[in-house]
C-alpha atoms as a PDB file:
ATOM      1  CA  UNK A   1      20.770 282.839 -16.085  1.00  0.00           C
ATOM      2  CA  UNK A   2      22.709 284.460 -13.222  1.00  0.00           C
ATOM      3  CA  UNK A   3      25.188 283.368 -10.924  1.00  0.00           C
ATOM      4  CA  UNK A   4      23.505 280.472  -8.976  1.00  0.00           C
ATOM      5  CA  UNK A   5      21.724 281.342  -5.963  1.00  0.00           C
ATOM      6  CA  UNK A   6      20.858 278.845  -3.611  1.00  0.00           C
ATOM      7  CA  UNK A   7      18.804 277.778  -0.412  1.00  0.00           C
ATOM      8  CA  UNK A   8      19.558 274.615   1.352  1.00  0.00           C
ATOM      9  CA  UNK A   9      16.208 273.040   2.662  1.00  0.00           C
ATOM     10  CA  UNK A  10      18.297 270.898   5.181  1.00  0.00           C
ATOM     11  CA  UNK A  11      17.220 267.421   6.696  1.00  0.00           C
ATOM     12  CA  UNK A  12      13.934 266.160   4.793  1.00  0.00           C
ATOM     13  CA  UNK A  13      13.612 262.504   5.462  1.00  0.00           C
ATOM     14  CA  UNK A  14      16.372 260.233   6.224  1.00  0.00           C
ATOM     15  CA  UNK A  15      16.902 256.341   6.731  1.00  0.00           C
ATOM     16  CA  UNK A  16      19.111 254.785   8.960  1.00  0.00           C
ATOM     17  CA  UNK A  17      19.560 250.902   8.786  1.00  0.00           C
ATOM     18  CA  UNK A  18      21.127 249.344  11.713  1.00  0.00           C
ATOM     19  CA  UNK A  19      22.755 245.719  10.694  1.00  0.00           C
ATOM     20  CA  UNK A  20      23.222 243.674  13.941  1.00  0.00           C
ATOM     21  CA  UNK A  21      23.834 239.879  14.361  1.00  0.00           C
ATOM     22  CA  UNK A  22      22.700 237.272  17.253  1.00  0.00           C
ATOM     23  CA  UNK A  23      23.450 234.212  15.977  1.00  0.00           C
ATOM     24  CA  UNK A  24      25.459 232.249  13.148  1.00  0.00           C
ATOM     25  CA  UNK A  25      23.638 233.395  10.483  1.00  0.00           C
ATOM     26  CA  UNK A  26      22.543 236.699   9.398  1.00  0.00           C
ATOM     27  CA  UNK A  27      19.795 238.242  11.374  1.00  0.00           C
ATOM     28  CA  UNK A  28      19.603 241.988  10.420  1.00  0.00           C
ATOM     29  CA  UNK A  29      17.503 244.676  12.366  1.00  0.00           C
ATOM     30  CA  UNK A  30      16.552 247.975  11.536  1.00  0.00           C
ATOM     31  CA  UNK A  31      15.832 251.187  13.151  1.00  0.00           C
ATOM     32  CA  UNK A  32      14.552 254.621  11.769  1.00  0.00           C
ATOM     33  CA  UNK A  33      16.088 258.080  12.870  1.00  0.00           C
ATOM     34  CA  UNK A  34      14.356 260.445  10.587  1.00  0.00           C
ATOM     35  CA  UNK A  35      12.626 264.024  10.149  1.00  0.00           C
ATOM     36  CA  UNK A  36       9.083 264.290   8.438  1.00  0.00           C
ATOM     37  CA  UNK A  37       8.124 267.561   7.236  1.00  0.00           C
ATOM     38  CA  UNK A  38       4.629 268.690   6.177  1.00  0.00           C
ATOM     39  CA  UNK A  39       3.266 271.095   3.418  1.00  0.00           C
ATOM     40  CA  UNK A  40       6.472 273.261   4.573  1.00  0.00           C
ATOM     41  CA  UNK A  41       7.322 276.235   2.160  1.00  0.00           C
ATOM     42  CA  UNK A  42      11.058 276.729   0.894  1.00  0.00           C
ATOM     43  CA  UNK A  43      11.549 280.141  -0.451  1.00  0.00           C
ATOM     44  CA  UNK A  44      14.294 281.805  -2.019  1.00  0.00           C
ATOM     45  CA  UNK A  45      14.104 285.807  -2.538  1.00  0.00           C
ATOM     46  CA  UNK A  46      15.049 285.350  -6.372  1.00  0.00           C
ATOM     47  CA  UNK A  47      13.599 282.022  -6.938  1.00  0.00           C
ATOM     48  CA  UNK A  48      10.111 281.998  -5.292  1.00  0.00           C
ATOM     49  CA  UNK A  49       9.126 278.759  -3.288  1.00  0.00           C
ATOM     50  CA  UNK A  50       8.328 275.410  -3.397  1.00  0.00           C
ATOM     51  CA  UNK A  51       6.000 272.968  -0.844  1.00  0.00           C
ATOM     52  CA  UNK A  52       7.720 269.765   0.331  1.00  0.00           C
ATOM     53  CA  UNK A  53       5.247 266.642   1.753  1.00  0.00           C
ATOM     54  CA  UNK A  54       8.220 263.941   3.109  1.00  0.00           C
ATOM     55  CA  UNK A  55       6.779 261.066   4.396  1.00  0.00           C
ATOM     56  CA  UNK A  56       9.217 258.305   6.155  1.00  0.00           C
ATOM     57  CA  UNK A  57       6.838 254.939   6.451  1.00  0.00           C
ATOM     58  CA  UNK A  58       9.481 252.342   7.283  1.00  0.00           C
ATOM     59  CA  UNK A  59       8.726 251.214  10.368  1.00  0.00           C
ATOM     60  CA  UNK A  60       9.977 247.608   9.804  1.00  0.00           C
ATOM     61  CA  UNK A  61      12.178 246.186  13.020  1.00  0.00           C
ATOM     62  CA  UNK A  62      13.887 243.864  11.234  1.00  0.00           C
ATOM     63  CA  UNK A  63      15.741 243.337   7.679  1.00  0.00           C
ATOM     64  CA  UNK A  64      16.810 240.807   5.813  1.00  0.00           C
ATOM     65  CA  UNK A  65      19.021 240.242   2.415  1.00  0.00           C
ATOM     66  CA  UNK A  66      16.479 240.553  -0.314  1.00  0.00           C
ATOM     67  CA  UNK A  67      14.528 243.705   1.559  1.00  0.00           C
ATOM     68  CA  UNK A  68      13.292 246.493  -0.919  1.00  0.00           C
ATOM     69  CA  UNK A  69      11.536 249.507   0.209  1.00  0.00           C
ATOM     70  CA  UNK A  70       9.892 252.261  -0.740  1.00  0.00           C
ATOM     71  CA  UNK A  71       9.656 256.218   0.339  1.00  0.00           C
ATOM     72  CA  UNK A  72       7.445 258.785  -1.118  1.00  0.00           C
ATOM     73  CA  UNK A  73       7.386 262.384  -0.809  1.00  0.00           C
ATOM     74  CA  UNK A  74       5.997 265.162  -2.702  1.00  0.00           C
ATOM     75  CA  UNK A  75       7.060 268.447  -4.514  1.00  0.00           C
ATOM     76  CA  UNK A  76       4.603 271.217  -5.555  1.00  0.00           C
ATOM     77  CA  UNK A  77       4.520 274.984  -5.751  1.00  0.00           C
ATOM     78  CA  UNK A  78       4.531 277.280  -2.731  1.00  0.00           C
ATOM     79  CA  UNK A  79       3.306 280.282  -1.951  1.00  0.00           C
ATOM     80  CA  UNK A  80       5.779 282.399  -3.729  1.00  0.00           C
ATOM     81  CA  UNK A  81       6.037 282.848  -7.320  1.00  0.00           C
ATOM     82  CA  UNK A  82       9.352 282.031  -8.975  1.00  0.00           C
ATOM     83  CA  UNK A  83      10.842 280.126 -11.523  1.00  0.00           C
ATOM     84  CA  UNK A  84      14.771 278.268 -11.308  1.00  0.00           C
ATOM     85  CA  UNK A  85      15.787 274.288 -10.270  1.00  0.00           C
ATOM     86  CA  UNK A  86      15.212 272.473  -7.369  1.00  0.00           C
ATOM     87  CA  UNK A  87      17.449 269.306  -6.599  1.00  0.00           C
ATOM     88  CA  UNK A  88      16.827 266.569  -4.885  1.00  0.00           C
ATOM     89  CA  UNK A  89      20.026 264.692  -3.226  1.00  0.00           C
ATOM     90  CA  UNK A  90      20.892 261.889  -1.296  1.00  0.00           C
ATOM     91  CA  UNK A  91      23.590 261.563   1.113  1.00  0.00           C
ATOM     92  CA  UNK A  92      24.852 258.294   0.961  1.00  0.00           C
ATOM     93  CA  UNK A  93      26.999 256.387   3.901  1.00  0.00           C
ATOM     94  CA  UNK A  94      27.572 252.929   3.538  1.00  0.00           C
ATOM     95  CA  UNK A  95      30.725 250.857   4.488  1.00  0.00           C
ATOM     96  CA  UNK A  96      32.452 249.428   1.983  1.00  0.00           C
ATOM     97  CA  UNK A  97      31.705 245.458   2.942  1.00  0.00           C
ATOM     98  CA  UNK A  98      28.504 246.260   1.300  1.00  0.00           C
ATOM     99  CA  UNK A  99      29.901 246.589  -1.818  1.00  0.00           C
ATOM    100  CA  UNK A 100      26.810 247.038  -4.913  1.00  0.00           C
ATOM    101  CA  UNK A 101      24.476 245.104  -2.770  1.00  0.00           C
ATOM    102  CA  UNK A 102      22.612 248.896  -1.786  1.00  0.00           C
ATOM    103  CA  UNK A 103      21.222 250.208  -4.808  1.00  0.00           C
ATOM    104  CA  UNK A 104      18.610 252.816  -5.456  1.00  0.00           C
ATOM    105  CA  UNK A 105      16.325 253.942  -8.105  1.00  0.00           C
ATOM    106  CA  UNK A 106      13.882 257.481  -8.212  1.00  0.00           C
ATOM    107  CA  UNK A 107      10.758 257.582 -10.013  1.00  0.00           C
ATOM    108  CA  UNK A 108       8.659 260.641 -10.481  1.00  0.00           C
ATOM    109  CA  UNK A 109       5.271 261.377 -11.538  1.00  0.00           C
ATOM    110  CA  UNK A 110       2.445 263.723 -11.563  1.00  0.00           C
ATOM    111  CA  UNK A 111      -0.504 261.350 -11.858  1.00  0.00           C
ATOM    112  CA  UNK A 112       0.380 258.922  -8.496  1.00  0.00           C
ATOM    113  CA  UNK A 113      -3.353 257.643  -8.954  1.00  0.00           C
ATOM    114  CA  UNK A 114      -2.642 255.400 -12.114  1.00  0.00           C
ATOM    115  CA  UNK A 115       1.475 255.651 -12.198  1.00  0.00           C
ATOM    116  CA  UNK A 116       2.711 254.940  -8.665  1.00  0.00           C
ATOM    117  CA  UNK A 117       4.864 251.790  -6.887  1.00  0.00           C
ATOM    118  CA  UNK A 118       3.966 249.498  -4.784  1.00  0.00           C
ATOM    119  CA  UNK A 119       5.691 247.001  -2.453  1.00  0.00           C
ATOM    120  CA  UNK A 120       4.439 243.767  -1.216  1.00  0.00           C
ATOM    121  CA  UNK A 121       6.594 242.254   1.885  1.00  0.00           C
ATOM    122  CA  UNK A 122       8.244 238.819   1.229  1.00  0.00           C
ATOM    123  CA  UNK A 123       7.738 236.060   3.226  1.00  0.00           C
ATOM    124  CA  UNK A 124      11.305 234.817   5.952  1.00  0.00           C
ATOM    125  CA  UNK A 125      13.058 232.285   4.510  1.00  0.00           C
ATOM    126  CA  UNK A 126      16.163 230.233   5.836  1.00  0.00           C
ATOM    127  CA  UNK A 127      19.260 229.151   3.619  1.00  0.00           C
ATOM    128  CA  UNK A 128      22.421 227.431   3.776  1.00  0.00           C
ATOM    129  CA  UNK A 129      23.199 230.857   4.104  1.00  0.00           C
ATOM    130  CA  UNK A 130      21.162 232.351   6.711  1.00  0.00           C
ATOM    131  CA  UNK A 131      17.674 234.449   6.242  1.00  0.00           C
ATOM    132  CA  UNK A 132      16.423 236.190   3.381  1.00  0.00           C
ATOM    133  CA  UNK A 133      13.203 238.008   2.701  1.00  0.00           C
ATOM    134  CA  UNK A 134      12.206 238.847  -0.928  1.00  0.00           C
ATOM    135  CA  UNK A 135      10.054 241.669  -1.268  1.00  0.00           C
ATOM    136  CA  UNK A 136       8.493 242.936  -4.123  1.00  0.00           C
ATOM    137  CA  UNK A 137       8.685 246.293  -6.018  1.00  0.00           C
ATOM    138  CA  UNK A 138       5.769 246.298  -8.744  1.00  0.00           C
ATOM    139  CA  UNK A 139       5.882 249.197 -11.316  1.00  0.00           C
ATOM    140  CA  UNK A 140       2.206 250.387 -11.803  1.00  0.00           C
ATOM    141  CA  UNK A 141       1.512 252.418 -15.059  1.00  0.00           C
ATOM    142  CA  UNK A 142       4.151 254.624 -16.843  1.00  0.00           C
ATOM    143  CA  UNK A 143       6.355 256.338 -14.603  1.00  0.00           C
ATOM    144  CA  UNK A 144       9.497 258.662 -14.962  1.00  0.00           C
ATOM    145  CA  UNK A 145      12.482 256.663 -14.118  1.00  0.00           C
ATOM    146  CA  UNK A 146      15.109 260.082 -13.092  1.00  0.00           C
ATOM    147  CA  UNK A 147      17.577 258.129 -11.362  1.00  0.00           C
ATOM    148  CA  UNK A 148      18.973 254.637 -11.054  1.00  0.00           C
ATOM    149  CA  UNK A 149      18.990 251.815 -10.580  1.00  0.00           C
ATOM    150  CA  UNK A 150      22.692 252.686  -9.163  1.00  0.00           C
ATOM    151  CA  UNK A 151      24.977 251.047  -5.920  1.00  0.00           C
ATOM    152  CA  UNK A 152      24.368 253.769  -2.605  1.00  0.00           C
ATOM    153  CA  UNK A 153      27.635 254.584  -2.232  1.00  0.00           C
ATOM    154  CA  UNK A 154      29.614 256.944   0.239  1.00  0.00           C
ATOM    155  CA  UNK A 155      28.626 260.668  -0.891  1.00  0.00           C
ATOM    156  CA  UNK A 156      27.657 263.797   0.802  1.00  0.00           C
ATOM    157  CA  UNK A 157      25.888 264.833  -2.491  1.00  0.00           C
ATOM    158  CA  UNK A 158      24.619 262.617  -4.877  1.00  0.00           C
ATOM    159  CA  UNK A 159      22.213 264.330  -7.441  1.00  0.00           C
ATOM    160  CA  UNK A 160      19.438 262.199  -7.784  1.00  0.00           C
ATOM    161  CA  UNK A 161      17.514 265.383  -9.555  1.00  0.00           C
ATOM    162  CA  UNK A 162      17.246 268.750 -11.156  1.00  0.00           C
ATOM    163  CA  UNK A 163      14.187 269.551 -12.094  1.00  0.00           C
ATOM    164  CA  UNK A 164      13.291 273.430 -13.598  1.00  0.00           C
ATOM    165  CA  UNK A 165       9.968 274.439 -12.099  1.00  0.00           C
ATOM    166  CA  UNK A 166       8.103 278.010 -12.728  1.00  0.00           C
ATOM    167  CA  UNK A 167       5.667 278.083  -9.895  1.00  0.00           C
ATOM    168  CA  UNK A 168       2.562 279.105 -12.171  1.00  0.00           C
ATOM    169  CA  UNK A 169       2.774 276.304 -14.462  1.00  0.00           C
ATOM    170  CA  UNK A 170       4.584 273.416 -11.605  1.00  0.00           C
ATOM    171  CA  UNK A 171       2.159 270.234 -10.759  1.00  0.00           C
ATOM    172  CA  UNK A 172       2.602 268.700  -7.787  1.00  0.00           C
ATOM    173  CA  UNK A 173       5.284 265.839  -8.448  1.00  0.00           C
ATOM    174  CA  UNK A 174       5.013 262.774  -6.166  1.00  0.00           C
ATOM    175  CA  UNK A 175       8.440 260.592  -6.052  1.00  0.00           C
ATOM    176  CA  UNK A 176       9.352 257.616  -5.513  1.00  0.00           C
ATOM    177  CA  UNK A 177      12.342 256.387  -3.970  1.00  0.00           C
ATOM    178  CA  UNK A 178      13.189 252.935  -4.182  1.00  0.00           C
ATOM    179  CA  UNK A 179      15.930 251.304  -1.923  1.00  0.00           C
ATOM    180  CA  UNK A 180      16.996 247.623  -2.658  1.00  0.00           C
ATOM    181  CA  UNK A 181      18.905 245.551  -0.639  1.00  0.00           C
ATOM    182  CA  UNK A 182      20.374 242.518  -2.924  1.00  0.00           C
ATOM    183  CA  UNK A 183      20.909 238.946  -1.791  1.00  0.00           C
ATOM    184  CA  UNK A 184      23.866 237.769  -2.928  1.00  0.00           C
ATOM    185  CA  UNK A 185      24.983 234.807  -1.210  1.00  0.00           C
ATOM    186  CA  UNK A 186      27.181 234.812   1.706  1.00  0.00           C
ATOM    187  CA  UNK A 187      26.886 237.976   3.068  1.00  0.00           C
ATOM    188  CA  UNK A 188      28.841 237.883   6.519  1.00  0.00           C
ATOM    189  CA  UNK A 189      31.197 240.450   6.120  1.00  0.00           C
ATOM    190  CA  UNK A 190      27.785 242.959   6.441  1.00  0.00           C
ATOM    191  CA  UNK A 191      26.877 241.415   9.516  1.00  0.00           C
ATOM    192  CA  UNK A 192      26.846 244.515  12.367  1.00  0.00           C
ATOM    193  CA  UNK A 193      28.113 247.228   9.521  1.00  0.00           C
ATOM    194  CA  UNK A 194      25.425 249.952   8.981  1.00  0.00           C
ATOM    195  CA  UNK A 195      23.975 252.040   6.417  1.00  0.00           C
ATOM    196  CA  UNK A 196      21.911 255.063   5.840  1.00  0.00           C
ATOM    197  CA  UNK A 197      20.469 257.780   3.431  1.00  0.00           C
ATOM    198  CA  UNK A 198      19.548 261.382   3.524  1.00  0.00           C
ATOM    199  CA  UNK A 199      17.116 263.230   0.823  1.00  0.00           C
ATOM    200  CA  UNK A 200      17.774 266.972   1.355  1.00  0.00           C
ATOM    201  CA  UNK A 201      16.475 269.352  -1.544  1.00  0.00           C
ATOM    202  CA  UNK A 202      17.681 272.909  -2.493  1.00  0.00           C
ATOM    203  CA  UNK A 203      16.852 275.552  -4.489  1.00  0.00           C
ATOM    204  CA  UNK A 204      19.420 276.945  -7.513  1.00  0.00           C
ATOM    205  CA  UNK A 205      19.283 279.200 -10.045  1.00  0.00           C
ATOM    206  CA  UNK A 206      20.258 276.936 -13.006  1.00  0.00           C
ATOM    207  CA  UNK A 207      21.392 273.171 -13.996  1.00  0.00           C
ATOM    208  CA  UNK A 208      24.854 272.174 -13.054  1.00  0.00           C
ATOM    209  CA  UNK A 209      26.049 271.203 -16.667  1.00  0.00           C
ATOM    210  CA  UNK A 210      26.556 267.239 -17.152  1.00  0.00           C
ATOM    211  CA  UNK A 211      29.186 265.265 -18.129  1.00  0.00           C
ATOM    212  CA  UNK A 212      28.587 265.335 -21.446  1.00  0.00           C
ATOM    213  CA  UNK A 213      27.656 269.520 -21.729  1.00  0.00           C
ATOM    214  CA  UNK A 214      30.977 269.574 -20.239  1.00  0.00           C
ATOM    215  CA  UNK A 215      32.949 267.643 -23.034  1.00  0.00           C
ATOM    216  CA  UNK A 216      30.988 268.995 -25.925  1.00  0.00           C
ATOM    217  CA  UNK A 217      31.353 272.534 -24.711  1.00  0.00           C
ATOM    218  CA  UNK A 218      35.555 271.898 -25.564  1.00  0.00           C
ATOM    219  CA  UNK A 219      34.199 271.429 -29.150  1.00  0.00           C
ATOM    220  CA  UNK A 220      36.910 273.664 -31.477  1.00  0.00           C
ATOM    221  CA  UNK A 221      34.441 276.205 -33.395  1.00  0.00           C
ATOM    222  CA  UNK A 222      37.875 277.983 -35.084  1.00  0.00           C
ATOM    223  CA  UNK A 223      38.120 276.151 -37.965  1.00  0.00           C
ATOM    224  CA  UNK A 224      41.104 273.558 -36.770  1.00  0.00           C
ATOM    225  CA  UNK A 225      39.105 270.474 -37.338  1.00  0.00           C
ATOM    226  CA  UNK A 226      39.319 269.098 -40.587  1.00  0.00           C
ATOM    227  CA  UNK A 227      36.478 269.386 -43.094  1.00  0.00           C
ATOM    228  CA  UNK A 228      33.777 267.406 -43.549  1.00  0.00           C
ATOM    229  CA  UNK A 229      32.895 265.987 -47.304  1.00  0.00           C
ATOM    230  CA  UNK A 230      30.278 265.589 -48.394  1.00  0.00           C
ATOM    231  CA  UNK A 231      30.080 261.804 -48.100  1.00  0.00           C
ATOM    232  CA  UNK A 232      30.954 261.902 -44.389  1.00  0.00           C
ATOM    233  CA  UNK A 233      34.466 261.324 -44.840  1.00  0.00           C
ATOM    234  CA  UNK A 234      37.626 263.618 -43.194  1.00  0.00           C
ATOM    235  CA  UNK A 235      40.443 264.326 -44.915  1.00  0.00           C
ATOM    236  CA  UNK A 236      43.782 264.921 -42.739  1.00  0.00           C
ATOM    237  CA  UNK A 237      46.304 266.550 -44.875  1.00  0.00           C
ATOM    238  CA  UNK A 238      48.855 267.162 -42.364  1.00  0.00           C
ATOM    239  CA  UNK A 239      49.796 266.054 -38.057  1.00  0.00           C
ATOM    240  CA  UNK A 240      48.727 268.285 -35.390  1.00  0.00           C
ATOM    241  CA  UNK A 241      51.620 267.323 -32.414  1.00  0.00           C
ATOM    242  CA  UNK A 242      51.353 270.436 -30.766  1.00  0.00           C
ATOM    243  CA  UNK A 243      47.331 271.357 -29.973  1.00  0.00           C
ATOM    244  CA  UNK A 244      44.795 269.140 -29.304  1.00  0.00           C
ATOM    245  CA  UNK A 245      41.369 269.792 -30.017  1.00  0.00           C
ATOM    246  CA  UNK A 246      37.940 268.114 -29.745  1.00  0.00           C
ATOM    247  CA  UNK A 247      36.423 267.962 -33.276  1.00  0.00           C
ATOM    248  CA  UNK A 248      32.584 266.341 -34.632  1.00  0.00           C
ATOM    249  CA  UNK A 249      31.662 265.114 -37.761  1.00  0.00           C
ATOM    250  CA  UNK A 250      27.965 263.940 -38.750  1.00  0.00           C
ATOM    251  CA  UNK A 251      27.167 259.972 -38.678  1.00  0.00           C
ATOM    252  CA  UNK A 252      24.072 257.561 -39.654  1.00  0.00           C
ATOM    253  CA  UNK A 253      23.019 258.119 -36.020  1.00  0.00           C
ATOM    254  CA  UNK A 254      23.834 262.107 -35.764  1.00  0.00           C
ATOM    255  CA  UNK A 255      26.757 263.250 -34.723  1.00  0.00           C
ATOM    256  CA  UNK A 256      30.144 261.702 -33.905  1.00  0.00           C
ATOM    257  CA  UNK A 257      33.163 263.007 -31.234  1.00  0.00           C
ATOM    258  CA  UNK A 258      36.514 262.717 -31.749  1.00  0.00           C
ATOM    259  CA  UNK A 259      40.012 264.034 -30.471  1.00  0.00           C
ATOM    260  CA  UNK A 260      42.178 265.246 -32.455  1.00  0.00           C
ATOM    261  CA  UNK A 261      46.083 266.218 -32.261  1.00  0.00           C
ATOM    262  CA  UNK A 262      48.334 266.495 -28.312  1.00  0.00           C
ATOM    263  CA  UNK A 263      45.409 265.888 -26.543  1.00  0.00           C
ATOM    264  CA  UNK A 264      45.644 265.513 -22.988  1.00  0.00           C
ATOM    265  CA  UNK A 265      42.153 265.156 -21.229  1.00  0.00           C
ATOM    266  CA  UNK A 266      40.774 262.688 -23.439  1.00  0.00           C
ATOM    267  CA  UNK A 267      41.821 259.737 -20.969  1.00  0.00           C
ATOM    268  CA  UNK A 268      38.943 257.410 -18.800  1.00  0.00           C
ATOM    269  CA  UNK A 269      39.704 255.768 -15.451  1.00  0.00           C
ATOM    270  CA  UNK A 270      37.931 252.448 -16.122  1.00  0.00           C
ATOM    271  CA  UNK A 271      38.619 249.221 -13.736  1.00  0.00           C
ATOM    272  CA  UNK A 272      41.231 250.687 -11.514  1.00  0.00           C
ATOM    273  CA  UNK A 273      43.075 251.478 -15.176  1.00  0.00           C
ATOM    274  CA  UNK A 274      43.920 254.582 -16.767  1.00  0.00           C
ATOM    275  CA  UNK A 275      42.569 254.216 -20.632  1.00  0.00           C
END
């Protein structure tokens, strides 16, 4: 496709969770600051438009260790024809006392009648620890798990989807966005830190290439890999101390990666460690 072209929707439903303590224990409450936005067309001259239905329905006043909620909103076609991407993101601003304890997961479908979620509020309980509440999040039917379950984390962008869409073919897509706050235990250090979440959605012309497109498209197509036999094997007849290149060679499971030579780029930061 062409060079991407892009129209940011702005604020479409955001969550801010307000952690505040009055006595020894924790005792969390929880106030909204958000934007709703109805049946509101996004249009881009190249890439036609799309209708966005946000709904923010947390209304809760207070929240607890062991809170999960739930917000829905809806994508379908607009009233101009198009074709590209649309991406959903989430701004993410949490401190970091909270640690993994913030995680959320996106669902999607197109049939919310049979395939939706559901959430059923817990009942207050006291510990040794303070209060918890354990809600639950009940998968109904088969839906489209597209991102998650991951820790919120501090982020001005993180992709929770790219979806391609051509306007005469799109069906409305209702998501799901599940937030989950985790009871671990002892949880003072939260007490009076806050955090929130922002879903914005844009329009682009194409898929930002993953991880993975990004490592395979280094593959070395110039004949500087060693064969492949037959039976799977590589031979090596000589060192390669001076180039580095990415090479593949076909498994029981499909293909295989492997570095080959001075390679430089081939290292992962794992654990605070360079491997």
């Amino acid at each position: 496709m062409d060079a991407k072209h892009w129209v940011s929707i702005g604020i479409t439903l955001s969550c801010l969770v307000v952690v505040c303590i009055t006595t020894s224990f924790a005792y969390f409450v929880a106030s909204i600051e958000a934007n709703n936005i109805n049946e509101t067309n996004f249009e881009s001259a190249t890439l036609g438009s799309i209708k966005y239905d946000g709904q923010t329905t947390f209304n809760e006043t207070e929240i607890y260790p062991g809170m999960k909620y739930v917000q829905t909103f809806t994508i379908e076609k607009g009233s101009q024809e198009g074709q590209g991407v649309y991406e959903i993101d989430l701004e993410g601003v949490i401190p970091e006392e909270f640690k993994n304890d913030v995680t959320i997961t996106l669902y999607k479908t197109t049939n919310p009648t049979t395939n939706n979620v559901t959430r059923v509020e817990g009942s207050l309980t006291q510990t040794t620890e303070g209060f918890i509440k354990e809600d639950t999040i009940t998968i109904n039917g088969s839906l489209e798990k597209v991102y998650g379950p991951n820790p919120l984390t501090n982020s001005s962008e993180i992709i929770l989807e790219q979806a391609e869409f051509d306007t005469k073919t799109l069906e409305k897509t209702t998501y799901y966005l599940v937030y989950e706050y985790k009871d671990n235990g002892n949880q003072n250090t939260q007490q009076g830190k806050t955090f929130s979440g922002k879903v914005t959605v844009k329009l682009i012309a194409e898929k930002a290439p993953t991880i993975e497109d990004q490592i395979i498209s280094q593959l070395d197509t110039t004949g500087k890999c060693p064969k492949v036999s037959e039976d799977g094997t590589v031979k090596v007849s000589s060192t390669e101390s001076t180039n580095g290149y990415l090479c593949s060679a076909p498994d029981d499971y499909g293909t295989s990666y492997y570095f080959r030579g001075n390679v430089e780029n081939n290292w992962v930061k794992f654990a605070g460690y360079y491997w």
